[in-house]
C-alpha atoms as a PDB file:
ATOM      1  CA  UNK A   1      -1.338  -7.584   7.655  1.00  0.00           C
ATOM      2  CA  UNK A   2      -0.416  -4.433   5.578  1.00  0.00           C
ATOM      3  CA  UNK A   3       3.170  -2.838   5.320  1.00  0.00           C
ATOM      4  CA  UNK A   4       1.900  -0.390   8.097  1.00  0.00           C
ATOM      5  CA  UNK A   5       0.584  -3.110  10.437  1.00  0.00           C
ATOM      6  CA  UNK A   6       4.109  -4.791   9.836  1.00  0.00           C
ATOM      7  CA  UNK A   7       5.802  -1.632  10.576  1.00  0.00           C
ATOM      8  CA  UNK A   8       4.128  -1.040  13.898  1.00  0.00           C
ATOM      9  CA  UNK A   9       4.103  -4.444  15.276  1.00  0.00           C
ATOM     10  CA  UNK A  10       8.365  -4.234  14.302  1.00  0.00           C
ATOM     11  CA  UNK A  11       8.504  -1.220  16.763  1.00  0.00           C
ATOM     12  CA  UNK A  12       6.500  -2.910  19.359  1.00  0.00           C
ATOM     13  CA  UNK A  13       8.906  -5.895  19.252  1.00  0.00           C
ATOM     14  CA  UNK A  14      12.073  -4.182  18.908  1.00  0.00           C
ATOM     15  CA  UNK A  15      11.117  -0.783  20.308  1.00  0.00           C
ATOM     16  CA  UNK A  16      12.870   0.387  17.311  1.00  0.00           C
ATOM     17  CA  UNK A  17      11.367   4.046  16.441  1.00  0.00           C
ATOM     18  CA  UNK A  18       8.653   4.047  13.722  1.00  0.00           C
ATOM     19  CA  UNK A  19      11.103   5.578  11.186  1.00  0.00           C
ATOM     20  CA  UNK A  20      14.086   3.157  11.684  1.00  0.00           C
ATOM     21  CA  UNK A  21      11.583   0.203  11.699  1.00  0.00           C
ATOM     22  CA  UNK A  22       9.668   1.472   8.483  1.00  0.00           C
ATOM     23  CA  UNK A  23      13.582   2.026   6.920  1.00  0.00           C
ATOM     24  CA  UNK A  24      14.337  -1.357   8.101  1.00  0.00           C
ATOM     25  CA  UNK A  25      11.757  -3.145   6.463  1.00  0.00           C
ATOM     26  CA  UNK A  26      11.985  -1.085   3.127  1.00  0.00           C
ATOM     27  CA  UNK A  27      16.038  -2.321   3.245  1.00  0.00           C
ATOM     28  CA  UNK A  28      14.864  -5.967   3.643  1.00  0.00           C
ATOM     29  CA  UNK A  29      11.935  -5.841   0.870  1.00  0.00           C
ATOM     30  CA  UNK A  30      14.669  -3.510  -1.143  1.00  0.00           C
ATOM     31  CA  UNK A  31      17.668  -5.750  -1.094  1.00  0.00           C
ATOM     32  CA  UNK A  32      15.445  -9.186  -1.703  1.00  0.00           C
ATOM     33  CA  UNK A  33      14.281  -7.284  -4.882  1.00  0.00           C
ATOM     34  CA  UNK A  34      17.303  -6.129  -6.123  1.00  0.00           C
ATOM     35  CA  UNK A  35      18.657  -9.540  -5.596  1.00  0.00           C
ATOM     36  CA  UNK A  36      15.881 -11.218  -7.662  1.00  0.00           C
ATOM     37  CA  UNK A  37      15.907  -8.628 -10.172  1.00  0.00           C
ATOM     38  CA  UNK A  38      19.558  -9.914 -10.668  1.00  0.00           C
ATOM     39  CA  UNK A  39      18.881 -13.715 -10.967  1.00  0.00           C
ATOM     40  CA  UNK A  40      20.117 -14.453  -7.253  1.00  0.00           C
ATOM     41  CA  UNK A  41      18.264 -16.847  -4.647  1.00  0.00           C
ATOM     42  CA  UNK A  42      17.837 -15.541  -1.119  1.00  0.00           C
ATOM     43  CA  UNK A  43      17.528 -17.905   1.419  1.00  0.00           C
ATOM     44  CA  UNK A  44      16.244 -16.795   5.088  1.00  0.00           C
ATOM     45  CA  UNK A  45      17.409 -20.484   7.153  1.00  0.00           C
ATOM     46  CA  UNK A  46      14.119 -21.405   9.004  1.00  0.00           C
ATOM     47  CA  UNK A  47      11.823 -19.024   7.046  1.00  0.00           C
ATOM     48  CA  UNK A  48      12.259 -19.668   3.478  1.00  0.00           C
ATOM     49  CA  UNK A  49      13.380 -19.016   0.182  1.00  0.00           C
ATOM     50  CA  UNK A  50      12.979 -16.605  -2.534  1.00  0.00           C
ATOM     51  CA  UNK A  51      13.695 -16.941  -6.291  1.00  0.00           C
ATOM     52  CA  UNK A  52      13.061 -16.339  -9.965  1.00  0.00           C
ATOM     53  CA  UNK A  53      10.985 -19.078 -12.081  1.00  0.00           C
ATOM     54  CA  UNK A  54      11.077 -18.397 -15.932  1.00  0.00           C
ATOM     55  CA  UNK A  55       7.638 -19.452 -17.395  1.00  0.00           C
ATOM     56  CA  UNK A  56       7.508 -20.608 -20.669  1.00  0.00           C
ATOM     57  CA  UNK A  57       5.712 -18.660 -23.749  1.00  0.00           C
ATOM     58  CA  UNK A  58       2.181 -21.016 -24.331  1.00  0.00           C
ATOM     59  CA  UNK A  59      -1.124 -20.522 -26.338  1.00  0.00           C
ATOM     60  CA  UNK A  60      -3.934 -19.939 -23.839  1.00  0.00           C
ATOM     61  CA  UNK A  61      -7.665 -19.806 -25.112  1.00  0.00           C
ATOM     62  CA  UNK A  62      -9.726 -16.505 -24.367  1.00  0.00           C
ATOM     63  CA  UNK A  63     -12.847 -18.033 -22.704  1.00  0.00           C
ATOM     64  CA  UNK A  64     -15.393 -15.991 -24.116  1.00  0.00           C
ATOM     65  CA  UNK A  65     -14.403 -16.109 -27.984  1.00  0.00           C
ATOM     66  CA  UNK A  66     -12.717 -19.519 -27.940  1.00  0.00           C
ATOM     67  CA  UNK A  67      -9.697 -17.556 -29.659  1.00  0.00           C
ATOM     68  CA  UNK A  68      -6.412 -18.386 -28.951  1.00  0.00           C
ATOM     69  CA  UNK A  69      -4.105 -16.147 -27.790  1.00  0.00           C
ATOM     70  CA  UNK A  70      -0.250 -16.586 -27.082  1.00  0.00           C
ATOM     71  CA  UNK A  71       1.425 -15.704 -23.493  1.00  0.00           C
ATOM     72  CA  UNK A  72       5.073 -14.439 -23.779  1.00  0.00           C
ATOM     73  CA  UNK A  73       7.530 -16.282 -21.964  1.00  0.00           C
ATOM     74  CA  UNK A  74       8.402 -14.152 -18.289  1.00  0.00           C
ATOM     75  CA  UNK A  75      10.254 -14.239 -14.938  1.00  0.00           C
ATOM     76  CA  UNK A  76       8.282 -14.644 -11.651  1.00  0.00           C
ATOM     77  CA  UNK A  77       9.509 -14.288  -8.114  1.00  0.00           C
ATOM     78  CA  UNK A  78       8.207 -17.344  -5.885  1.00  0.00           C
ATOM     79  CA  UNK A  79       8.605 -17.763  -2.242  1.00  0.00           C
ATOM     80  CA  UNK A  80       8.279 -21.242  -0.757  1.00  0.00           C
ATOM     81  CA  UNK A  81       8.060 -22.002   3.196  1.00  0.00           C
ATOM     82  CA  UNK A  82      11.201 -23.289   5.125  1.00  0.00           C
ATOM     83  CA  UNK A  83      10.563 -25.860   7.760  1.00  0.00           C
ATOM     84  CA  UNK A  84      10.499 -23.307  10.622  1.00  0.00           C
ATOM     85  CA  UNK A  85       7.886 -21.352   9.128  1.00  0.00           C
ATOM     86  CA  UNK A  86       5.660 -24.388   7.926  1.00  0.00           C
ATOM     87  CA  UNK A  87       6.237 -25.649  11.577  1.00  0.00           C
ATOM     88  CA  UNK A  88       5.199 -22.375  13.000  1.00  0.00           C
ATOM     89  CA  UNK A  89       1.716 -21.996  11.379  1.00  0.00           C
ATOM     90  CA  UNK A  90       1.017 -25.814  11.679  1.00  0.00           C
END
């Protein structure tokens, strides 16, 4: 499902118009960013959780020369499942 699929299946179950459901969902996506960008956790109860993970620089190994090469240490955002959700698919 695509932002635009998302979009039109939030009008169908709101009946929200397709311009206050696409600003809607661009708040949401939006404010989680902004929030990450910061160093915050958001936490949707019964959907999940989003935060910031710092990874460590390391020396990988380029597969086709053998050469090592370093990775710089970065952020990245990770989302794990809350119970509702995992219960939902399962």
């Amino acid at each position: 499902m695509n932002k635009a699929e998302l979009t039109a299946a939030i009008v169908k179950k709101t009946g929200f118009t397709k311009k206050d459901a696409e600003k809607a969902l661009s708040a949401v996506t939006d404010v989680i960013a902004a929030a990450l960008a910061k160093g915050d956790k958001v936490q949707i109860v019964g959907f999940g959780s989003f935060e910031v993970r710092k990874r460590p620089a390391r020396i990988a190994r380029n597969p086709r020369t053998g050469e090592q090469i370093k990775i710089a240490a970065s952020k990245a955002p990770v989302f794990k499942a809350g119970k509702g959700l995992k219960d939902s698919v399962n």
